[in-house]
Every structure is written in C-alpha cells, then in structure tokens.
N, C-alpha and C. Protein backbone atom coordinates (compact mmCIF):
# COMPACT_ATOMS: atom_id res chain seq x y z
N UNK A 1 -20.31 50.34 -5.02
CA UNK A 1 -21.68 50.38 -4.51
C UNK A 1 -22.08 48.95 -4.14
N UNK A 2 -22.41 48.23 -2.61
CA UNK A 2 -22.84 47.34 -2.60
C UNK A 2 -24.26 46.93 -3.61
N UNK A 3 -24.76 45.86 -3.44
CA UNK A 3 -25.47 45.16 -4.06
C UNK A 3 -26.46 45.30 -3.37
N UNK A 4 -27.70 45.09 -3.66
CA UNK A 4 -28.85 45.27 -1.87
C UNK A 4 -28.98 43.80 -1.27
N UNK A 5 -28.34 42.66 -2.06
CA UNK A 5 -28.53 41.55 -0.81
C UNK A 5 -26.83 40.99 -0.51
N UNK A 6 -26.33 42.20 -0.37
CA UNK A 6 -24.61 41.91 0.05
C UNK A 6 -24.88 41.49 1.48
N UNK A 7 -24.02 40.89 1.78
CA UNK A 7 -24.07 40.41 3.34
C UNK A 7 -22.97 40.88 3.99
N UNK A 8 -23.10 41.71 5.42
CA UNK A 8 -22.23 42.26 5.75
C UNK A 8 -21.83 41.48 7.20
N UNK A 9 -20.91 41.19 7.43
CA UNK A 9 -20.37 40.85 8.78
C UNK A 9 -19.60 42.03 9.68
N UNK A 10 -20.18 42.11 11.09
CA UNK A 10 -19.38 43.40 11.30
C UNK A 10 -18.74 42.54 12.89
N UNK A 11 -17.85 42.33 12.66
CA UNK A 11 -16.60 41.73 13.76
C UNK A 11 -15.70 42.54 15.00
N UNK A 12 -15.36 42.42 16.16
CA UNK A 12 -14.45 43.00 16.65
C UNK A 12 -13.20 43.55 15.91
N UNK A 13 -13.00 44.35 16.55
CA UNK A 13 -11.09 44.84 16.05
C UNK A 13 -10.58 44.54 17.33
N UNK A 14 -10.40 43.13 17.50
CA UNK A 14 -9.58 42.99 18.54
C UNK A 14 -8.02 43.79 18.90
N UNK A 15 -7.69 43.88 19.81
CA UNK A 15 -6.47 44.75 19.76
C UNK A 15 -5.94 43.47 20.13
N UNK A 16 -4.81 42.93 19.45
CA UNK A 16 -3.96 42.33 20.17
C UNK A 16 -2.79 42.64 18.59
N UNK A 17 -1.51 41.60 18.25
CA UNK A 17 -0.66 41.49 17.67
C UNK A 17 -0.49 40.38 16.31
N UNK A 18 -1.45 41.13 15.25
CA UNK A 18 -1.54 40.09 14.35
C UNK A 18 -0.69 39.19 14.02
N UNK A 19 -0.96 37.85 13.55
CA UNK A 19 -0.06 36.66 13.13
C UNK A 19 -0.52 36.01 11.96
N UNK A 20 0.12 35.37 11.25
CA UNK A 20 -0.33 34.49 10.64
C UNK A 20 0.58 32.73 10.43
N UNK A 21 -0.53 31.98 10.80
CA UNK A 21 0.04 30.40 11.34
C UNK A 21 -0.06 30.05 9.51
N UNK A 22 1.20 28.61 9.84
CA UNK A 22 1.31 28.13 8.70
C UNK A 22 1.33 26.47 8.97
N UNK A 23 0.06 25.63 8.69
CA UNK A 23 -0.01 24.10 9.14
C UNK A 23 -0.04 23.53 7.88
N UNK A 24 1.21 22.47 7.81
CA UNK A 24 1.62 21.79 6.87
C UNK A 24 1.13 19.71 7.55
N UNK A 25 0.47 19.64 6.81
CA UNK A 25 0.17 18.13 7.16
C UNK A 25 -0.62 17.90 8.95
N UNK A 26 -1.57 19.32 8.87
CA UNK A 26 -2.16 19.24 9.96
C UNK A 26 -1.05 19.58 11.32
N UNK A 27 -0.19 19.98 11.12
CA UNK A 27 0.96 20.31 12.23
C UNK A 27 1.12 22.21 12.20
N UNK A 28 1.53 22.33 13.12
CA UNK A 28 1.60 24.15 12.75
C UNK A 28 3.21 23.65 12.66
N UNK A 29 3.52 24.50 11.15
CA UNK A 29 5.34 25.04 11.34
C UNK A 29 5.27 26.06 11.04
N UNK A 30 4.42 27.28 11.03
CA UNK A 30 5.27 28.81 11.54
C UNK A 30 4.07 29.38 12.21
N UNK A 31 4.96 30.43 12.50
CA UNK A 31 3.95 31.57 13.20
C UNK A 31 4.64 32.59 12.70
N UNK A 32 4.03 33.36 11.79
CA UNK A 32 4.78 34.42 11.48
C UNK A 32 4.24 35.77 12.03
N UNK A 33 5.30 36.86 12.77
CA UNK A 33 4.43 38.10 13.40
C UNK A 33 4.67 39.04 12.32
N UNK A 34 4.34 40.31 11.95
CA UNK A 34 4.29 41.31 11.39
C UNK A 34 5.32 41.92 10.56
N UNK A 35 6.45 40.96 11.32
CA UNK A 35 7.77 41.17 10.70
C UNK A 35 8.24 39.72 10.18
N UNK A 36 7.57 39.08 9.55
CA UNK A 36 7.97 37.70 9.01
C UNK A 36 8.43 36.79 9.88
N UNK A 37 9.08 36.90 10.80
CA UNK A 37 9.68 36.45 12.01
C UNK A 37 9.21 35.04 12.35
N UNK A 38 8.94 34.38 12.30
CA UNK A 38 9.23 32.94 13.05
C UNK A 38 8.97 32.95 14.55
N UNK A 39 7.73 33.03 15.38
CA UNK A 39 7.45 33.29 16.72
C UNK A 39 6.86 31.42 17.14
N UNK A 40 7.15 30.21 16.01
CA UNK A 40 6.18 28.96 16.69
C UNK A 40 6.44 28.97 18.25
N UNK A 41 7.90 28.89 18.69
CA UNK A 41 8.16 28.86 19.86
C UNK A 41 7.25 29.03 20.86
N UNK A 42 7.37 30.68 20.89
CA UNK A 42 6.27 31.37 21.17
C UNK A 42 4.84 30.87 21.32
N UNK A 43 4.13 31.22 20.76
CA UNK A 43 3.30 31.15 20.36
C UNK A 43 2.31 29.59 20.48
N UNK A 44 3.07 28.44 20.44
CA UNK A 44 2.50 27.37 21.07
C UNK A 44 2.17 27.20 22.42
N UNK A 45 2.63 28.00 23.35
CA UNK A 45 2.35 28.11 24.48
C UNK A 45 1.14 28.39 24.98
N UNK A 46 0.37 29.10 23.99
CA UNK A 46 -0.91 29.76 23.75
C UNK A 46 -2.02 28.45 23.98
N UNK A 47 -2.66 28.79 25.25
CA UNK A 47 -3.54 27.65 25.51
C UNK A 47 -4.74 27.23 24.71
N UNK A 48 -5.04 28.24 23.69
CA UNK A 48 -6.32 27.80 23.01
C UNK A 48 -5.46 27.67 21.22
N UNK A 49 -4.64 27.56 21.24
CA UNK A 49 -3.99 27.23 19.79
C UNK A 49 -3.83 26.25 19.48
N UNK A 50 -4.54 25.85 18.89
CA UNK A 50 -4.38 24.31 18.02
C UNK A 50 -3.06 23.64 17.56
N UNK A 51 -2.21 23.14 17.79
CA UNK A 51 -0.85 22.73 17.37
C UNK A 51 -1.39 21.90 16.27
N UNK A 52 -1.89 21.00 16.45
CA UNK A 52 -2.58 20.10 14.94
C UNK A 52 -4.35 20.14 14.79
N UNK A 53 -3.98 19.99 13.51
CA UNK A 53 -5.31 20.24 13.33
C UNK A 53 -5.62 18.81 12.01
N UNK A 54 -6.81 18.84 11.79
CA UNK A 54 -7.60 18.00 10.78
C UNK A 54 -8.17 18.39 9.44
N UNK A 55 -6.22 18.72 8.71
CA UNK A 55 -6.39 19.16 7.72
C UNK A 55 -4.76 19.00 7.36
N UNK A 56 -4.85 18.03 6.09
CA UNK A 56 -3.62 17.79 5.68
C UNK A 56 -2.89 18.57 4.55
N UNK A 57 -3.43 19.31 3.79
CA UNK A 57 -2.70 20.40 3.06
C UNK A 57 -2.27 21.04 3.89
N UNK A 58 -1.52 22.32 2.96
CA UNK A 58 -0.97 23.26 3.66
C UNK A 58 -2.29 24.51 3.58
N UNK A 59 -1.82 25.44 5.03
CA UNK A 59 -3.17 26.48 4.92
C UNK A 59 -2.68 27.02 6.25
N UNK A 60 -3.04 28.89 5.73
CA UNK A 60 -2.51 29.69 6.15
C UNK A 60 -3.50 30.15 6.70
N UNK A 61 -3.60 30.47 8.45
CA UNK A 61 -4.66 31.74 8.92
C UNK A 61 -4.36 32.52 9.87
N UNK A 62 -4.92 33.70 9.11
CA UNK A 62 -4.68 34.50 10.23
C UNK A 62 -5.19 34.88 11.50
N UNK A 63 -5.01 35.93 12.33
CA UNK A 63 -5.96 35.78 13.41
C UNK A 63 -4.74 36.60 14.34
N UNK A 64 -5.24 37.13 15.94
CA UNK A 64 -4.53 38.08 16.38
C UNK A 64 -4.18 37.01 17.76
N UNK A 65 -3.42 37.83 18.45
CA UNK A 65 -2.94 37.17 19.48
C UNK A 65 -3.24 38.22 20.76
N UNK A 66 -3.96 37.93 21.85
CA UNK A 66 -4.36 39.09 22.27
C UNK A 66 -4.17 38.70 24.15
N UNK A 67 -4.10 39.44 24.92
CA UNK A 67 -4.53 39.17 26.42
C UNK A 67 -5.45 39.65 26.25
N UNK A 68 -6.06 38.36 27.71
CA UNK A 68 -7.37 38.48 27.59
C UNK A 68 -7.50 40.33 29.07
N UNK A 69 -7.08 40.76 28.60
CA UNK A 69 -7.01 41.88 29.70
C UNK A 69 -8.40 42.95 29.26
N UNK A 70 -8.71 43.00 30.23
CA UNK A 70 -10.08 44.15 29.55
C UNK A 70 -9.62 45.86 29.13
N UNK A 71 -8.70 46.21 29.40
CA UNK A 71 -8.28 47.43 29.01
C UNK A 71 -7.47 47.31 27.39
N UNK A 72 -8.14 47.91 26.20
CA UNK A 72 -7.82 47.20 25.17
C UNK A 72 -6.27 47.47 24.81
N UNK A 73 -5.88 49.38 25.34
CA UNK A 73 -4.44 49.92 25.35
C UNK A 73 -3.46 49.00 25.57
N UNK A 74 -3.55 48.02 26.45
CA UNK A 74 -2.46 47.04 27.17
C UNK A 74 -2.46 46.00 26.34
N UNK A 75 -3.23 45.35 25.25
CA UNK A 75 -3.65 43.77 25.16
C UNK A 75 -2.34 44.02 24.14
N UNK A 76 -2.36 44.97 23.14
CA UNK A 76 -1.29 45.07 22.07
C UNK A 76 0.00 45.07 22.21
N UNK A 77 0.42 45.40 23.09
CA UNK A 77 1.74 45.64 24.10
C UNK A 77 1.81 44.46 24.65
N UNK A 78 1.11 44.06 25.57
CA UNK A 78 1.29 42.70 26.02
C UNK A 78 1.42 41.83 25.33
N UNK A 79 0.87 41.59 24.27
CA UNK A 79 0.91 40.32 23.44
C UNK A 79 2.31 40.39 22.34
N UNK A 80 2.83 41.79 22.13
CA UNK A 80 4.26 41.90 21.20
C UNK A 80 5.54 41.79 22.41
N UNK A 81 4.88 41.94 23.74
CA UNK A 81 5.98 41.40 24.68
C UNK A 81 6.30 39.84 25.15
N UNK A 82 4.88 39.41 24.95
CA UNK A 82 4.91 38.07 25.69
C UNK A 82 5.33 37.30 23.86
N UNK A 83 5.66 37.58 22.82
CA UNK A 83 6.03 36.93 21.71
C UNK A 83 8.33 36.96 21.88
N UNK A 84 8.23 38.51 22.34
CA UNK A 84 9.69 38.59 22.86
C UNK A 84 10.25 37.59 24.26
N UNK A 85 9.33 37.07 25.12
CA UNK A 85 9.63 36.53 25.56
C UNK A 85 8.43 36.02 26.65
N UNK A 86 7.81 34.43 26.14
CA UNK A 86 6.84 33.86 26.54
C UNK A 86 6.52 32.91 28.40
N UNK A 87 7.99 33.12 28.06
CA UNK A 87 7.85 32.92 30.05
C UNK A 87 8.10 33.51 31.07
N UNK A 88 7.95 34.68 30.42
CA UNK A 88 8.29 36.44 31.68
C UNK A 88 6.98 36.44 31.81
N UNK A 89 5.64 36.32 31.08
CA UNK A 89 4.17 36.89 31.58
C UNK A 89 3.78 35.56 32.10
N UNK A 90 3.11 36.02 33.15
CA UNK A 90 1.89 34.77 33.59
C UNK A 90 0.82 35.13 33.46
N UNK A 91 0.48 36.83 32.44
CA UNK A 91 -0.66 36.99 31.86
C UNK A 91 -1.83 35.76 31.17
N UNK A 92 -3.10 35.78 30.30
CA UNK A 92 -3.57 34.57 29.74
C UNK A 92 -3.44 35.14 28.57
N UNK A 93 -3.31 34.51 27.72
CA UNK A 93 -2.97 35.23 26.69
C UNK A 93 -3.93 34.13 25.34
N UNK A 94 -4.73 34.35 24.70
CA UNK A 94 -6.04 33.58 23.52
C UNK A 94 -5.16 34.03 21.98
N UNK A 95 -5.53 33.08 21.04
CA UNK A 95 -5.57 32.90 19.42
C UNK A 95 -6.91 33.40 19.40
N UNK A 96 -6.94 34.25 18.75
CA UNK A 96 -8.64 34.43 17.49
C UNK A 96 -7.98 34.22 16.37
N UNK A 97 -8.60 33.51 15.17
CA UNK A 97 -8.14 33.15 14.00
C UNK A 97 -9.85 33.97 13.43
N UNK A 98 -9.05 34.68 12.34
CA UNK A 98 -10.19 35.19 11.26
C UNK A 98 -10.28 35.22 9.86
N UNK A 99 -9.28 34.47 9.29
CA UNK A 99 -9.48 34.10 7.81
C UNK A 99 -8.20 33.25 7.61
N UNK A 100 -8.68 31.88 6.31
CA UNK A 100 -8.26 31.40 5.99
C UNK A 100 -7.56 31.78 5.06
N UNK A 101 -6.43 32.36 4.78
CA UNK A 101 -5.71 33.12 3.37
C UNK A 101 -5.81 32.55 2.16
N UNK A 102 -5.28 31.08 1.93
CA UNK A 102 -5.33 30.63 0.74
C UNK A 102 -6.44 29.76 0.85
N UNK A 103 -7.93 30.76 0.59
CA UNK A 103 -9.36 30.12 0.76
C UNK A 103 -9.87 30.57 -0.32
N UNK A 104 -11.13 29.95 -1.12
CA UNK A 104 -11.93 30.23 -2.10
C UNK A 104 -13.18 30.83 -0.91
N UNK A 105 -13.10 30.07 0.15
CA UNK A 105 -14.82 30.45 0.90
C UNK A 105 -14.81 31.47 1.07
N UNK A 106 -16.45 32.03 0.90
CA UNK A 106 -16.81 33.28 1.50
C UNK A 106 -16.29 33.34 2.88
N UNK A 107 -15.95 34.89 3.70
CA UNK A 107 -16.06 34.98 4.85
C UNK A 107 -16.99 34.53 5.71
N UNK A 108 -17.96 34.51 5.79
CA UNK A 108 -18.75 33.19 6.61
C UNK A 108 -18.28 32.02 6.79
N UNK A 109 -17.99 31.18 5.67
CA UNK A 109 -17.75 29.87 5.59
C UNK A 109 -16.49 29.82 6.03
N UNK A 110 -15.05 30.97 5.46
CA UNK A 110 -14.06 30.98 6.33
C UNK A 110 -13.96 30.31 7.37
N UNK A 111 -15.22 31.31 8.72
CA UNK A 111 -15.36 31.19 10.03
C UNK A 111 -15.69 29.95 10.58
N UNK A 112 -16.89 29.16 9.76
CA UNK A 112 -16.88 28.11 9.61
C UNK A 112 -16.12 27.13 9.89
N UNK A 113 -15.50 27.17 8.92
CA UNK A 113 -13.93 26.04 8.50
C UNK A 113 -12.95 26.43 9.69
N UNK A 114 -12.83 27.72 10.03
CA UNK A 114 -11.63 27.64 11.53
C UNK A 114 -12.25 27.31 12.66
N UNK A 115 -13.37 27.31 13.20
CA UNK A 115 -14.13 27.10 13.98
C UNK A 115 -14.04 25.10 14.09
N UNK A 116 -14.37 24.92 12.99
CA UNK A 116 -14.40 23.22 12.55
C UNK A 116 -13.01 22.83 13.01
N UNK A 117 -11.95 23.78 12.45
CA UNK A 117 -10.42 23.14 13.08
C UNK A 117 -10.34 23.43 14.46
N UNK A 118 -11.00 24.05 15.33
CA UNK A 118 -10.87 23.97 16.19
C UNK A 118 -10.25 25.50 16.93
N UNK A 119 -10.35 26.31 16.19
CA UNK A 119 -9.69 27.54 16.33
C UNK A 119 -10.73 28.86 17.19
N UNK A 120 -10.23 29.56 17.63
CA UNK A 120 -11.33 30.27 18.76
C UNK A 120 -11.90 31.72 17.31
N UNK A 121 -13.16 31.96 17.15
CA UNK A 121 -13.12 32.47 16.02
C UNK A 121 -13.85 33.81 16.39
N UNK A 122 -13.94 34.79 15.99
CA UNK A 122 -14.27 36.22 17.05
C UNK A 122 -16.30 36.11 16.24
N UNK A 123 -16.68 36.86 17.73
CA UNK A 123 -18.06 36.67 17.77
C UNK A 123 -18.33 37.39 16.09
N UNK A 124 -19.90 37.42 15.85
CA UNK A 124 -19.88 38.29 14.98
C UNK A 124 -21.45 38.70 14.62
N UNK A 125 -21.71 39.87 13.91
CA UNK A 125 -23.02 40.26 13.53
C UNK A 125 -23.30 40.15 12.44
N UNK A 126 -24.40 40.60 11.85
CA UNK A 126 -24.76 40.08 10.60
C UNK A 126 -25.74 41.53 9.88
N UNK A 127 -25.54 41.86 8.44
CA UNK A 127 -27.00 43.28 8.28
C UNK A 127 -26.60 42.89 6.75
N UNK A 128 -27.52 43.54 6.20
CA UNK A 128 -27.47 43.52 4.36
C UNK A 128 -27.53 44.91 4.30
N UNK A 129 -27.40 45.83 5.10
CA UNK A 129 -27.68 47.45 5.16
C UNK A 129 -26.88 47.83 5.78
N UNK A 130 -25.96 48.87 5.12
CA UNK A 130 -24.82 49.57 5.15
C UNK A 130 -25.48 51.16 6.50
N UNK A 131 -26.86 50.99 6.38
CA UNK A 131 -27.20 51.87 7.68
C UNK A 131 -27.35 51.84 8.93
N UNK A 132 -26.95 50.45 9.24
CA UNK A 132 -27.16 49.18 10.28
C UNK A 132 -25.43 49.44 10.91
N UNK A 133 -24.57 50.18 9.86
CA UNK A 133 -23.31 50.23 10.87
C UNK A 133 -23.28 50.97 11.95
N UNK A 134 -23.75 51.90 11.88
CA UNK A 134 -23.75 52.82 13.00
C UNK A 134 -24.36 52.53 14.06
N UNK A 135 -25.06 51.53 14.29
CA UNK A 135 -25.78 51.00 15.44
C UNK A 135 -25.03 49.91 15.80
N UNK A 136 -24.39 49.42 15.15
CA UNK A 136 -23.76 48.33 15.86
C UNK A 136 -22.26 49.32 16.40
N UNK A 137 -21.95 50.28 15.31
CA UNK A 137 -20.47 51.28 16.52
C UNK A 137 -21.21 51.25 18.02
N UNK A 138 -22.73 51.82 17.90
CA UNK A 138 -23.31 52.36 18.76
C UNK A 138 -23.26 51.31 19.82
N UNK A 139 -23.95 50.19 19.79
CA UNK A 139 -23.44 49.37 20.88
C UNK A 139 -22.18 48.87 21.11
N UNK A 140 -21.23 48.42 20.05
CA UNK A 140 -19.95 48.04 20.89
C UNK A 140 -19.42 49.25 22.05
N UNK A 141 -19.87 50.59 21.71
CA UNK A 141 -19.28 51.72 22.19
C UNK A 141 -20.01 51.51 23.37
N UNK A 142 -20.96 51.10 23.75
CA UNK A 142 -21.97 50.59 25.52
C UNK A 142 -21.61 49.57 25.58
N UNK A 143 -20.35 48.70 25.07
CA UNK A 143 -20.06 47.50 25.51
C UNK A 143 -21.14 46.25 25.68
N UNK A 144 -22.08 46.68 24.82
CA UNK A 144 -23.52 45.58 24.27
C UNK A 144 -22.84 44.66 23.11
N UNK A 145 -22.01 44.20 22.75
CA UNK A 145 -21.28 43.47 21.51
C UNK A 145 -19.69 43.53 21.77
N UNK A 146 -19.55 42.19 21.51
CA UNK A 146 -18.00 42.19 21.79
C UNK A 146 -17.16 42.67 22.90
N UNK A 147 -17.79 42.50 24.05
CA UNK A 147 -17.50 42.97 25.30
C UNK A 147 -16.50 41.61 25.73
N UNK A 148 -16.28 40.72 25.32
CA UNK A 148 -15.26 39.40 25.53
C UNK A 148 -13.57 39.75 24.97
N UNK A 149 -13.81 40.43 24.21
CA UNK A 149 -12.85 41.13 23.43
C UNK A 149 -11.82 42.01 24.57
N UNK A 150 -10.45 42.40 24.12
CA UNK A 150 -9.92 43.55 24.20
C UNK A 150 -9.68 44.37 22.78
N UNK A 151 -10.86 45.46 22.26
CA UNK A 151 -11.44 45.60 21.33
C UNK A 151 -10.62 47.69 21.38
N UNK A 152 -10.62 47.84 20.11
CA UNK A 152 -10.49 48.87 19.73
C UNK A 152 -11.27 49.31 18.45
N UNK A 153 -12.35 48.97 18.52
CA UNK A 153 -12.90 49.42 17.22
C UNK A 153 -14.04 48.40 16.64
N UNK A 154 -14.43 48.51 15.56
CA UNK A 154 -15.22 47.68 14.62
C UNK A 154 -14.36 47.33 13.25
N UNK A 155 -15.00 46.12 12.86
CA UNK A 155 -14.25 45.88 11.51
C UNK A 155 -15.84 45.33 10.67
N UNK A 156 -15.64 46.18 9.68
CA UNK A 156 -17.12 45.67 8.49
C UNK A 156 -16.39 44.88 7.21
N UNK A 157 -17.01 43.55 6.90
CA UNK A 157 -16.41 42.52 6.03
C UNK A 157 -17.86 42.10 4.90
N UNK A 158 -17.17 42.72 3.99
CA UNK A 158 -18.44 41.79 3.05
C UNK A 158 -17.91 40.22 2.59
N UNK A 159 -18.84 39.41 2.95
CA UNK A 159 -18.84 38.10 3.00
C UNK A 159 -18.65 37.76 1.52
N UNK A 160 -19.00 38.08 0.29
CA UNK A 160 -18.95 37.42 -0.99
C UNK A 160 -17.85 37.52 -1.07
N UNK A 161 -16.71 36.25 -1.17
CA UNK A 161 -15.99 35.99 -1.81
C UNK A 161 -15.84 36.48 -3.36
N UNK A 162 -16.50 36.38 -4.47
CA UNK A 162 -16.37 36.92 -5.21
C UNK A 162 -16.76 39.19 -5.23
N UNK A 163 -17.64 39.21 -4.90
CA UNK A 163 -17.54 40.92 -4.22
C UNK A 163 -15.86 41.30 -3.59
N UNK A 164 -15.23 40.44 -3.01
CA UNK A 164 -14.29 40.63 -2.46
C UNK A 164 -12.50 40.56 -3.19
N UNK A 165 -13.20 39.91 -4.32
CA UNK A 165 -12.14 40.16 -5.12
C UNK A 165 -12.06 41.00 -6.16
N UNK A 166 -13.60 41.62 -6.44
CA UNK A 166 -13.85 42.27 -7.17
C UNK A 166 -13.09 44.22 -6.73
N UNK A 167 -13.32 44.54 -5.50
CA UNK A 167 -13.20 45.39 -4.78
C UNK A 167 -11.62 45.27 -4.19
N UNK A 168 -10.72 43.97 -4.63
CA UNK A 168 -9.63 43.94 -4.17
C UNK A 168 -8.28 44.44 -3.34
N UNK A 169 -7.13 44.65 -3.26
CA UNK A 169 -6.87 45.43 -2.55
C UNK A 169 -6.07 46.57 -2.64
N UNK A 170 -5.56 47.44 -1.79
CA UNK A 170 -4.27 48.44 -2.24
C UNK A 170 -3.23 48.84 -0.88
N UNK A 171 -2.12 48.25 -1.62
CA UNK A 171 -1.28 48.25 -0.86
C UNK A 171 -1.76 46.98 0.35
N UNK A 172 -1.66 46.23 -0.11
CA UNK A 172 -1.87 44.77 0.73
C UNK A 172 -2.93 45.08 1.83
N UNK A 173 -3.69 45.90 1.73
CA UNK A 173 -5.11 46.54 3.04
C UNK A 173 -6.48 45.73 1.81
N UNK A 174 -7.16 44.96 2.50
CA UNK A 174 -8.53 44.61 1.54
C UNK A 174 -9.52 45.47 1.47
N UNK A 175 -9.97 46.09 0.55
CA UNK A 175 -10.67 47.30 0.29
C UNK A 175 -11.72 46.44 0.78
N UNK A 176 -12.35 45.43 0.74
CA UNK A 176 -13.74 44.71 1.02
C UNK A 176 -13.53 44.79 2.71
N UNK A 177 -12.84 45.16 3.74
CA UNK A 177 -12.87 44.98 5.08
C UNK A 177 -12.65 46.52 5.28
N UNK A 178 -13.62 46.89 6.44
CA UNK A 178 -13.74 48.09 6.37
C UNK A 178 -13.65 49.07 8.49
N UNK A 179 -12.38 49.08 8.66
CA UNK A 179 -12.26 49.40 10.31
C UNK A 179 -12.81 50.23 10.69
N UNK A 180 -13.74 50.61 11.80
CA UNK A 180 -14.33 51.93 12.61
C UNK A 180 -13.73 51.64 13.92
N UNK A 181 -13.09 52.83 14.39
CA UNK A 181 -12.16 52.62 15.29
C UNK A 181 -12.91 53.91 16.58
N UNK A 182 -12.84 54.23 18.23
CA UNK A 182 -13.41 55.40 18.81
C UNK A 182 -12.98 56.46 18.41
C-alpha cells in the first residue's frame, strides 16, 4: 500500500534494446546488452553517449538504446541490429540512461546525477496519487507526453529509495517499477 505522500514518477517505456554501461575512472569499458555481451564497440558510435564522464569510481547505468524512428515496432529491432552491426545503418540512433544501479539516490536524484554526467535522461511526470495513472496512459495514448520517444507503453516508479527496497524484487523485475503497456 503506498504511503499518501509517495512520489510517483511515471516515465516513457521507450522501446528500444536495453543496456547497461560500465565507467571505470570516468571512461566507459563495457556495454553490456541483455545477453552480457560486450557491445562498447558498438555502441560508442552512439552520438549522444558520453564516452567519459566526471566521475571517477566505478558506476553502472542503465538506459535503452533506441532509433529515433517514430514507429515504436521498428526502434527495438533496429537498435538489436545496428548493435550486430553498427556501420550497416545510417539510421540515428540516441542513449536514454535511467538509473544509476549501484546508487543509494532516490529515483529523482538518480535522474539528476545522469543528467549532471551528461547523459540524455527520458522526460518525466510527477503525482502522489495512484489515480493520476490513468490520465497520464490517457495522454501518452493522444501522444500529449512522451511523443519524442519511440514509446510502447508507460512505466510508474516510486521515487523513495528506501520504499523501493522495501517492495524489492522477484526474479530480478523491481516490484517498485510498474509497466502499462497499449
């Protein structure tokens, strides 16, 4: 049962091909796709991806890899093709980064902190009322929100870091992030 001053973030479901980057001493050395795989190659090619950043630990984020194509069916496909091989598309192809993995910050501050490194970070809304979702399906579905996107859906995130560990996860899915898909 939320709390009544939980804070809810409700984000795109971008469609593209999740990743997660790994920057050691402010340098990226991996890109890992879905299958552990090793895509840096890849994946630096990506015009809005930060190769270094201004942060000398190590720190992991994730975030999707998407064309910027407006039909959302294609962006997922495109983006697990152009990782198989990055100089067959002359598609455009964007990083959204959406959480810092090995982070204490709330999801807000997350966004924050990737935004600060320099990372492209997906738009987002804001409600403390769990009755407030359905109006925001309601507009992404009129393309009033997240229309920048190649989007398949909604994603609802409660921001407390601690709420979020409380509600933890199963089977590596975070019970605190919550997808509405058409």
């Amino acid at each position: 049962q939320f709390l009544s001053n939980t804070r809810l973030i409700v984000e795109p479901k971008i469609a593209g091909y999740p990743m997660i980057l790994h920057y050691t001493n402010g340098l990226l050395s991996k890109a890992l796709d879905v299958h552990f795989l090793d895509k840096k190659y890849c994946i630096s090619r990506v015009p809005n991806l930060p190769l270094t950043i201004n942060f000398k630990q190590s720190i992991y984020v994730m975030g999707e890899l998407y064309c910027r194509f407006k039909q959302s069916r294609y962006s997922l496909n495109y983006s697990r093709d152009y990782l198989h091989n990055p100089l067959r598309s002359n598609l455009d192809f964007s990083f959204c980064a959406y959480r810092i993995i090995n982070s204490k910050l709330n999801h807000y501050q997350n966004l924050n902190a990737l935004k600060a490194l320099s990372f492209e970070i997906p738009d987002t809304e804001f409600t403390h009322y769990v009755s407030d979702i359905e109006l925001f399906r309601e507009l992404w579905l009129q393309s009033r929100i997240f229309d920048k996107y190649p989007t398949n859906g909604i994603i609802i995130k409660v921001n407390s870091r601690k709420f979020q560990k409380q509600l933890g996860y199963l089977n590596n899915i975070p019970l605190w992030a919550y997808s509405i898909i058409k």
